[in-house]
PDB file of N, CA and C in Angstrom:
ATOM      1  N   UNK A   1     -33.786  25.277   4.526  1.00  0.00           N
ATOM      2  CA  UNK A   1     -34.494  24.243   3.801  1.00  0.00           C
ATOM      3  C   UNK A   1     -35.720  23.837   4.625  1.00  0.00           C
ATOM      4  N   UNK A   2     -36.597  23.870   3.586  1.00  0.00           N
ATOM      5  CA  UNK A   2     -38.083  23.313   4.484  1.00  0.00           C
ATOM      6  C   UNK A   2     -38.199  21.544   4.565  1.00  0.00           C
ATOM      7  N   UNK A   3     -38.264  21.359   5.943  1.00  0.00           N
ATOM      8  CA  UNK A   3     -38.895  19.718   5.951  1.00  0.00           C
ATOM      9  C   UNK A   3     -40.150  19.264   5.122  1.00  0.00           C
ATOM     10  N   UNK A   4     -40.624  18.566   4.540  1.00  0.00           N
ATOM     11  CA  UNK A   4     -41.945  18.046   4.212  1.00  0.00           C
ATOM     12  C   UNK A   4     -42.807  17.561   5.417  1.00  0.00           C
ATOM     13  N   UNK A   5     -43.740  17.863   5.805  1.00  0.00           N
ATOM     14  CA  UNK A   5     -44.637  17.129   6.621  1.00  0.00           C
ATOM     15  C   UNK A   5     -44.752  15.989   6.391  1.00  0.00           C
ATOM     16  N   UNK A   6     -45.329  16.099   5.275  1.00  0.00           N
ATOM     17  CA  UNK A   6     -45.748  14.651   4.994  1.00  0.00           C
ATOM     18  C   UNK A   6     -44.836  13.165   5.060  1.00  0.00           C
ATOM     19  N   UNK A   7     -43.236  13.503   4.770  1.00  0.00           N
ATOM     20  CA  UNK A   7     -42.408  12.920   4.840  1.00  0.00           C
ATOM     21  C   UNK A   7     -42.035  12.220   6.633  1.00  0.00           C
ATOM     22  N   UNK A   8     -41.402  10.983   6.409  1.00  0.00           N
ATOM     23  CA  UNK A   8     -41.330  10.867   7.780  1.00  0.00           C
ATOM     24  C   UNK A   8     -39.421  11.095   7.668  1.00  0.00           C
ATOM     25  N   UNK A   9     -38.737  11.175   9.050  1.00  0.00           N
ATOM     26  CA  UNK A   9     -37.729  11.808   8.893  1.00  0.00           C
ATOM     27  C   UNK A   9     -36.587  10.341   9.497  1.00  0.00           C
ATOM     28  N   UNK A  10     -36.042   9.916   7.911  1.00  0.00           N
ATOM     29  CA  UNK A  10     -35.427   8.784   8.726  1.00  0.00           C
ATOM     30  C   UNK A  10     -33.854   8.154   9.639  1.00  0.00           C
ATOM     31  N   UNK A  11     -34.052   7.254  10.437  1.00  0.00           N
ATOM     32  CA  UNK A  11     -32.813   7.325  11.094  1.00  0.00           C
ATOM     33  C   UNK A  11     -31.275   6.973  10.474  1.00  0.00           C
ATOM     34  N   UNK A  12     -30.378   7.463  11.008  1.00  0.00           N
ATOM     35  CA  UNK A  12     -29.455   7.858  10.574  1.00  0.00           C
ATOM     36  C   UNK A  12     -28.847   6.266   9.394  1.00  0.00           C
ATOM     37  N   UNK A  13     -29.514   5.488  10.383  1.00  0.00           N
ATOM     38  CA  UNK A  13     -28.792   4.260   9.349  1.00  0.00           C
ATOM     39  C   UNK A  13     -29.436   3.633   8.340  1.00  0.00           C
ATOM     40  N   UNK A  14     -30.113   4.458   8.175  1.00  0.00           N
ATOM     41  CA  UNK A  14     -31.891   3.830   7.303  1.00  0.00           C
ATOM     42  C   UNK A  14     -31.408   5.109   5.583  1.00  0.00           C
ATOM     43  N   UNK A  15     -30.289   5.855   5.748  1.00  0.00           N
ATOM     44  CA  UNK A  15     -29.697   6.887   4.702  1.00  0.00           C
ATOM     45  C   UNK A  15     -28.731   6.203   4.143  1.00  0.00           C
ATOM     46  N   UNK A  16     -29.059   5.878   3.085  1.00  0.00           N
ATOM     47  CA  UNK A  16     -27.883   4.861   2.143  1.00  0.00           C
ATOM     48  C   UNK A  16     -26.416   5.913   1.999  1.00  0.00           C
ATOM     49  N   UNK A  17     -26.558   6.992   2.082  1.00  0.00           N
ATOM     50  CA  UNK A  17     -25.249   7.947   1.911  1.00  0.00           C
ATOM     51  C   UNK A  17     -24.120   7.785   2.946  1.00  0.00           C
ATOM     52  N   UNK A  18     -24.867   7.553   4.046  1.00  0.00           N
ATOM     53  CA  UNK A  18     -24.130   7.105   5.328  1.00  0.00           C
ATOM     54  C   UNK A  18     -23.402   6.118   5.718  1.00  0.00           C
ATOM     55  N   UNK A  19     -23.648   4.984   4.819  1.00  0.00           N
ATOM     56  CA  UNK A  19     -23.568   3.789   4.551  1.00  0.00           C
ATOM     57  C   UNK A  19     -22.336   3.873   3.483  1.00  0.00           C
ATOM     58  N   UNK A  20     -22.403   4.540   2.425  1.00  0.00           N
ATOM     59  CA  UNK A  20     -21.049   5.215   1.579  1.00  0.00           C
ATOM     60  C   UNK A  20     -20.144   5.756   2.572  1.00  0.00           C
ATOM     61  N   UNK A  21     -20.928   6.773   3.166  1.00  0.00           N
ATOM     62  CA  UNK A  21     -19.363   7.331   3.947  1.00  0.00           C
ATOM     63  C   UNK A  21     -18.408   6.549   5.016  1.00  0.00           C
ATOM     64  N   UNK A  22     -19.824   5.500   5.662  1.00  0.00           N
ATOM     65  CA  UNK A  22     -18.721   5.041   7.068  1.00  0.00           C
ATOM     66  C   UNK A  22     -18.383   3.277   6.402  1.00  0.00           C
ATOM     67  N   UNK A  23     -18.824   2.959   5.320  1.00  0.00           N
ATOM     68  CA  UNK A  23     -18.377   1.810   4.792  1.00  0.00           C
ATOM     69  C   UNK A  23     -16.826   1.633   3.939  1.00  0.00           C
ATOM     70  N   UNK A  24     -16.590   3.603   3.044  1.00  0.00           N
ATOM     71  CA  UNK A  24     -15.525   3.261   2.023  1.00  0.00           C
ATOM     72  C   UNK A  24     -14.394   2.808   3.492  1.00  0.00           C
ATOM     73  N   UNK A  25     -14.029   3.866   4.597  1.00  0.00           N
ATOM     74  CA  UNK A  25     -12.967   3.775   5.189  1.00  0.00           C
ATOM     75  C   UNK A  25     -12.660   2.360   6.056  1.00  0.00           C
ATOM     76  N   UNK A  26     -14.071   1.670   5.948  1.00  0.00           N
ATOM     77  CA  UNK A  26     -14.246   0.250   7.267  1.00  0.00           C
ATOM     78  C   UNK A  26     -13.384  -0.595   5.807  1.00  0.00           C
ATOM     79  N   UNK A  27     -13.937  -0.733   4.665  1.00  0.00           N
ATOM     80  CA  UNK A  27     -13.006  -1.363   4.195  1.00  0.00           C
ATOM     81  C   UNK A  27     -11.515  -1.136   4.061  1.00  0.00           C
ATOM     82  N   UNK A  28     -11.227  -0.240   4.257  1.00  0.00           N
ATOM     83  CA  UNK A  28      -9.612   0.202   3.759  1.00  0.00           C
ATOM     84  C   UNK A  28      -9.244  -0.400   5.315  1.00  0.00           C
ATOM     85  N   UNK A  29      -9.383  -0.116   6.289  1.00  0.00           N
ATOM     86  CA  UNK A  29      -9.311  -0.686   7.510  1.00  0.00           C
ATOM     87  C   UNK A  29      -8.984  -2.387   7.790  1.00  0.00           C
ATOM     88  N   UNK A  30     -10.443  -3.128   7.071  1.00  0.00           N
ATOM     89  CA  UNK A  30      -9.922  -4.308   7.478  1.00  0.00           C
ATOM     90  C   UNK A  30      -9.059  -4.589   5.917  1.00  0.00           C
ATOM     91  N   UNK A  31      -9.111  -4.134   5.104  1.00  0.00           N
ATOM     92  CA  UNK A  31      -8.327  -4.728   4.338  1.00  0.00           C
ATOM     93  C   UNK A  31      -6.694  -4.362   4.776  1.00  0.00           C
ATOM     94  N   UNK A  32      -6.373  -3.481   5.647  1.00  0.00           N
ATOM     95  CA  UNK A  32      -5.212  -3.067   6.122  1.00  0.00           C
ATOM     96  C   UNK A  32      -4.625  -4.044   6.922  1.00  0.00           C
ATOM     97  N   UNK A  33      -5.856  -4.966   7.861  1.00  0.00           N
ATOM     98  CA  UNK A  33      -5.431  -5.883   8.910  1.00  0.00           C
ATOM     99  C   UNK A  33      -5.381  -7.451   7.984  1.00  0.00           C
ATOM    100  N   UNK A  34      -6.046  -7.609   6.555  1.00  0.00           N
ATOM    101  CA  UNK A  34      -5.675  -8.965   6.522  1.00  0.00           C
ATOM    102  C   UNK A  34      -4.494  -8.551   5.604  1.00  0.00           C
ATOM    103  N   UNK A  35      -4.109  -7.490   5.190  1.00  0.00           N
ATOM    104  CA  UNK A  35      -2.738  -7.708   4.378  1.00  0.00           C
ATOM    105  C   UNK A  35      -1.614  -7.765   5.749  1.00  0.00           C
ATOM    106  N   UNK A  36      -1.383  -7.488   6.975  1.00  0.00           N
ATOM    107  CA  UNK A  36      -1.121  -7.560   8.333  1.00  0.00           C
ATOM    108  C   UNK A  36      -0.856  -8.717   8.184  1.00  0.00           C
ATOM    109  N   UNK A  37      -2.242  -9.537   8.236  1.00  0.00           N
ATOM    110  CA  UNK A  37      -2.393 -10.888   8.982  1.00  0.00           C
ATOM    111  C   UNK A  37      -1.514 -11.869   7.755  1.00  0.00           C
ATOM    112  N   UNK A  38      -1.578 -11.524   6.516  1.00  0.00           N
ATOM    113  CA  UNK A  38      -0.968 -12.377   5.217  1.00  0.00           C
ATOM    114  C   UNK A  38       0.939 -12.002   5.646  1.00  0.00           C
ATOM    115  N   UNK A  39       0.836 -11.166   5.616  1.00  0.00           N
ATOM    116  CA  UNK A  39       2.355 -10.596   5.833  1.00  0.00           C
ATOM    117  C   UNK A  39       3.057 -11.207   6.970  1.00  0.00           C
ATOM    118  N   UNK A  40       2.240 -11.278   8.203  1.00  0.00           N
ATOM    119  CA  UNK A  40       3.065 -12.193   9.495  1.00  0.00           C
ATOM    120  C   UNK A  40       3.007 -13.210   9.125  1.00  0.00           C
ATOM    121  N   UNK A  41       1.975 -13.782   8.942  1.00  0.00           N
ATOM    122  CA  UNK A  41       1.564 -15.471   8.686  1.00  0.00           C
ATOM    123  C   UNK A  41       2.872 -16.019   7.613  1.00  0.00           C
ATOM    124  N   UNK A  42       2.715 -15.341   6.709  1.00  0.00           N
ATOM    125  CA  UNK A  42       3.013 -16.394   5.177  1.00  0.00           C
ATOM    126  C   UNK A  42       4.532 -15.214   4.706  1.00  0.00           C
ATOM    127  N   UNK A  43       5.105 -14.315   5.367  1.00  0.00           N
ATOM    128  CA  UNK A  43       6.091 -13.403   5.066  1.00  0.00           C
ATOM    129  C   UNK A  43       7.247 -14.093   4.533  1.00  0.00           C
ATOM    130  N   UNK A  44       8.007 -13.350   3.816  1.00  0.00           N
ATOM    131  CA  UNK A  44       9.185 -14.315   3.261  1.00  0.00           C
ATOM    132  C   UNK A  44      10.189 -13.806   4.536  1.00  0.00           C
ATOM    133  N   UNK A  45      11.059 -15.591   4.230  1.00  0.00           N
ATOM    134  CA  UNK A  45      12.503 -14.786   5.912  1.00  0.00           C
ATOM    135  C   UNK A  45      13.502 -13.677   4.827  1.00  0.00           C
ATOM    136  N   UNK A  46      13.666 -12.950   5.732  1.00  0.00           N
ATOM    137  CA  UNK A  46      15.382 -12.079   5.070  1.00  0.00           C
ATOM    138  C   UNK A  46      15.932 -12.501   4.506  1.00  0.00           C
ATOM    139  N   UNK A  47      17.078 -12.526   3.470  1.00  0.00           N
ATOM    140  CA  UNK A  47      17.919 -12.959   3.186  1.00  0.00           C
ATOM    141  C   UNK A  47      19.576 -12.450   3.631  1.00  0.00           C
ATOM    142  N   UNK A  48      20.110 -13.447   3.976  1.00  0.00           N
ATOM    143  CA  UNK A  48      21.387 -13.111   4.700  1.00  0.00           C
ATOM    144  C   UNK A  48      22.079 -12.826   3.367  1.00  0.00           C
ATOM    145  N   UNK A  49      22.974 -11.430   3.366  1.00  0.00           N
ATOM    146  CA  UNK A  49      23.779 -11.564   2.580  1.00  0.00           C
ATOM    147  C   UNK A  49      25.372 -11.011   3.074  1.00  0.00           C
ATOM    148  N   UNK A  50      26.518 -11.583   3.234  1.00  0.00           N
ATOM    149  CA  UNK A  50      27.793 -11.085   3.688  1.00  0.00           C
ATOM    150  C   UNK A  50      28.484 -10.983   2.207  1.00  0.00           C
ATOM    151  N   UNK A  51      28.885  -9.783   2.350  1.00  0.00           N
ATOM    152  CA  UNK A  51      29.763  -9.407   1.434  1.00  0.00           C
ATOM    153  C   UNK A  51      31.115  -8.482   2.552  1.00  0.00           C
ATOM    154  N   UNK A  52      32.297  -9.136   1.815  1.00  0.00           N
ATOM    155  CA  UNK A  52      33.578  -9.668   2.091  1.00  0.00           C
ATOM    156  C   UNK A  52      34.131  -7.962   2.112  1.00  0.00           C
ATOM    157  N   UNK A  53      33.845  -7.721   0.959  1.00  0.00           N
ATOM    158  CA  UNK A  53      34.709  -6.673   0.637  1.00  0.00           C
ATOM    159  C   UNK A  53      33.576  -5.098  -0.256  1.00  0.00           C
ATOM    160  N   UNK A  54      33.335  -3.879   0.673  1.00  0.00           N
ATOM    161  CA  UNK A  54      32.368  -3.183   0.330  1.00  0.00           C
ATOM    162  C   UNK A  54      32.710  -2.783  -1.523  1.00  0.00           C
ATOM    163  N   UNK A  55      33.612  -2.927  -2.014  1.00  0.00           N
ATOM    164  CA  UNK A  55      33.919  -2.398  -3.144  1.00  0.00           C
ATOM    165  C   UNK A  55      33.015  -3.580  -4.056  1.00  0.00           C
ATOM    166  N   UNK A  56      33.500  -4.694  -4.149  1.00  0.00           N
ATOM    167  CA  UNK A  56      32.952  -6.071  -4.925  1.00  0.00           C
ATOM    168  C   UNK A  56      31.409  -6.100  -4.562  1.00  0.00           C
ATOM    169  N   UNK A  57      30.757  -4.905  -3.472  1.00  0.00           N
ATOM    170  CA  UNK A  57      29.475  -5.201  -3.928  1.00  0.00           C
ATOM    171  C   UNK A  57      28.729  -4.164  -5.081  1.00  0.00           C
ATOM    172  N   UNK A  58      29.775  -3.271  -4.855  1.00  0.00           N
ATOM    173  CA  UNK A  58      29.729  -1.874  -5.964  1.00  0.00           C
ATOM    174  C   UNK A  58      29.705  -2.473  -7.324  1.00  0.00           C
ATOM    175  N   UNK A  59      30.598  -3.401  -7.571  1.00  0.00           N
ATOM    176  CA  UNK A  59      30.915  -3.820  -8.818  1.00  0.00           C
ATOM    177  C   UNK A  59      30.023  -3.406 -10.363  1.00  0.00           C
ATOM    178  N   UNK A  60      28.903  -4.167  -9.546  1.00  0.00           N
ATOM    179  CA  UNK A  60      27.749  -4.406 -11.017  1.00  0.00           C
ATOM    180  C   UNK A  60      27.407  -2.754 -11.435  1.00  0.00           C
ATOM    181  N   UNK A  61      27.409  -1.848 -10.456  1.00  0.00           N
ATOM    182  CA  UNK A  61      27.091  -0.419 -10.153  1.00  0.00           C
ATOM    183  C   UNK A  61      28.131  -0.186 -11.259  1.00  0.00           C
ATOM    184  N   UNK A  62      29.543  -0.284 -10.837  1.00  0.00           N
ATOM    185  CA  UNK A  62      30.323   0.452 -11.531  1.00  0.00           C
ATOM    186  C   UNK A  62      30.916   0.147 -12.963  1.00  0.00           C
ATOM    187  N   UNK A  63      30.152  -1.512 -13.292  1.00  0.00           N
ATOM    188  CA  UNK A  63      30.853  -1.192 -14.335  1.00  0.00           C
ATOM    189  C   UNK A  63      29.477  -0.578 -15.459  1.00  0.00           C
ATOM    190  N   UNK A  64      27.931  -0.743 -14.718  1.00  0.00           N
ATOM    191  CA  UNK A  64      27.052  -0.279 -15.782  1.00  0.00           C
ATOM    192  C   UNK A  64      27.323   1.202 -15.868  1.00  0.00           C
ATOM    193  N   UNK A  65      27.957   1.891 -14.976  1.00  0.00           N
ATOM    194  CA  UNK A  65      28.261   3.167 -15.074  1.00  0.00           C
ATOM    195  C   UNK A  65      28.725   3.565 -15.662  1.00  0.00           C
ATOM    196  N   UNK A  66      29.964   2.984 -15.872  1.00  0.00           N
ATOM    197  CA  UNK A  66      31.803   2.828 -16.873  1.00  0.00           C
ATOM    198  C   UNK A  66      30.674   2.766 -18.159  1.00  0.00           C
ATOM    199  N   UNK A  67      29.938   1.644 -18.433  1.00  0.00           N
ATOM    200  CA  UNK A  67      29.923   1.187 -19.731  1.00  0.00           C
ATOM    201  C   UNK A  67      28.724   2.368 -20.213  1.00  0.00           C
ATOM    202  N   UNK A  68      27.679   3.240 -19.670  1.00  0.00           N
ATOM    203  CA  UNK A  68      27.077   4.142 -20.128  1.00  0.00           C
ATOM    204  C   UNK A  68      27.875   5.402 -20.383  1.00  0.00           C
ATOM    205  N   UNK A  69      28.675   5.847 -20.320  1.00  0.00           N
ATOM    206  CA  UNK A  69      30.021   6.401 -20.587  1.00  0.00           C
ATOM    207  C   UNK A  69      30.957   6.710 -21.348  1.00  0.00           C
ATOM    208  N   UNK A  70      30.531   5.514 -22.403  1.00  0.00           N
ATOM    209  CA  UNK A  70      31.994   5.201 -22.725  1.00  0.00           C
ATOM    210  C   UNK A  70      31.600   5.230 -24.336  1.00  0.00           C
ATOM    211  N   UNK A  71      32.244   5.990 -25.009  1.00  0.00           N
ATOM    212  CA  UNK A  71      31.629   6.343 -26.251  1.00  0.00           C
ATOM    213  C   UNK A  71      31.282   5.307 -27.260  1.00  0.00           C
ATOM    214  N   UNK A  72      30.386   5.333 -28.226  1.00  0.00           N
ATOM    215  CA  UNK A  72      30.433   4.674 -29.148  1.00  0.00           C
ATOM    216  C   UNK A  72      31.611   4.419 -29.966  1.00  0.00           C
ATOM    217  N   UNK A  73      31.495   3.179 -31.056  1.00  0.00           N
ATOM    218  CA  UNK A  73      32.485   3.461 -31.902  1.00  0.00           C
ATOM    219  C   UNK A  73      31.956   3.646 -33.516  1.00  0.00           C
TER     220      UNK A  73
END
Protein backbone atom coordinates (compact mmCIF):
# COMPACT_ATOMS: atom_id res chain seq x y z
CA UNK A 1 0.00 0.00 0.00
CA UNK A 2 1.20 3.44 -0.98
CA UNK A 3 1.34 6.29 1.77
CA UNK A 4 -0.03 9.69 0.47
CA UNK A 5 2.46 12.44 0.76
CA UNK A 6 0.37 14.79 1.13
CA UNK A 7 -1.32 13.17 4.09
CA UNK A 8 0.21 13.62 7.47
CA UNK A 9 0.60 10.21 9.29
CA UNK A 10 -1.32 10.20 12.58
CA UNK A 11 -0.47 9.06 16.12
CA UNK A 12 -1.62 6.05 17.33
CA UNK A 13 -4.26 7.67 19.64
CA UNK A 14 -5.41 10.35 17.30
CA UNK A 15 -7.13 6.70 15.15
CA UNK A 16 -10.65 6.42 16.36
CA UNK A 17 -10.37 2.45 15.52
CA UNK A 18 -7.97 2.15 18.31
CA UNK A 19 -10.07 3.69 20.57
CA UNK A 20 -12.83 0.76 19.56
CA UNK A 21 -10.37 -1.81 20.10
CA UNK A 22 -8.66 -0.87 23.51
CA UNK A 23 -12.00 0.76 24.89
CA UNK A 24 -14.65 -2.45 24.14
CA UNK A 25 -12.33 -4.72 26.64
CA UNK A 26 -11.50 -1.53 29.38
CA UNK A 27 -15.17 -1.61 29.75
CA UNK A 28 -15.86 -5.27 30.30
CA UNK A 29 -12.96 -4.88 32.83
CA UNK A 30 -14.21 -2.21 35.01
CA UNK A 31 -17.57 -3.30 34.71
CA UNK A 32 -16.19 -6.74 36.07
CA UNK A 33 -14.74 -4.80 39.22
CA UNK A 34 -17.97 -2.79 40.12
CA UNK A 35 -20.17 -5.94 39.85
CA UNK A 36 -17.04 -7.23 42.46
CA UNK A 37 -17.40 -4.19 44.40
CA UNK A 38 -21.68 -4.51 44.46
CA UNK A 39 -21.34 -8.22 45.31
CA UNK A 40 -18.90 -7.73 48.52
CA UNK A 41 -20.47 -4.57 49.61
CA UNK A 42 -24.31 -5.25 49.41
CA UNK A 43 -24.08 -9.51 48.94
CA UNK A 44 -26.85 -11.46 50.42
CA UNK A 45 -25.57 -13.76 53.79
CA UNK A 46 -26.04 -17.71 53.07
CA UNK A 47 -28.72 -19.24 54.19
CA UNK A 48 -28.36 -21.87 56.89
CA UNK A 49 -30.28 -24.76 56.12
CA UNK A 50 -30.18 -28.22 58.49
CA UNK A 51 -32.06 -30.85 57.34
CA UNK A 52 -32.59 -33.72 59.90
CA UNK A 53 -33.03 -36.46 57.75
CA UNK A 54 -31.34 -36.72 53.89
CA UNK A 55 -34.53 -38.50 52.57
CA UNK A 56 -37.25 -35.55 53.78
CA UNK A 57 -35.11 -33.29 51.75
CA UNK A 58 -35.71 -35.55 48.61
CA UNK A 59 -39.29 -35.38 49.29
CA UNK A 60 -40.62 -32.56 46.95
CA UNK A 61 -38.15 -34.43 44.21
CA UNK A 62 -39.90 -37.56 44.72
CA UNK A 63 -43.15 -37.05 44.85
CA UNK A 64 -43.07 -34.61 41.47
CA UNK A 65 -41.44 -37.64 40.05
CA UNK A 66 -44.11 -40.29 41.38
CA UNK A 67 -46.76 -37.87 40.17
CA UNK A 68 -45.23 -37.40 36.38
CA UNK A 69 -45.55 -41.12 36.19
CA UNK A 70 -48.43 -42.01 37.10
CA UNK A 71 -51.01 -42.50 34.46
CA UNK A 72 -53.90 -40.60 33.63
CA UNK A 73 -57.34 -41.56 34.31
Amino acid sequence: MIQDMNRPVLPWWRVPMVWLVIGGPAVVVVAGFVTLFIALRWGDPPLRQTVADPAEAMAPATQARNHVVTPRR
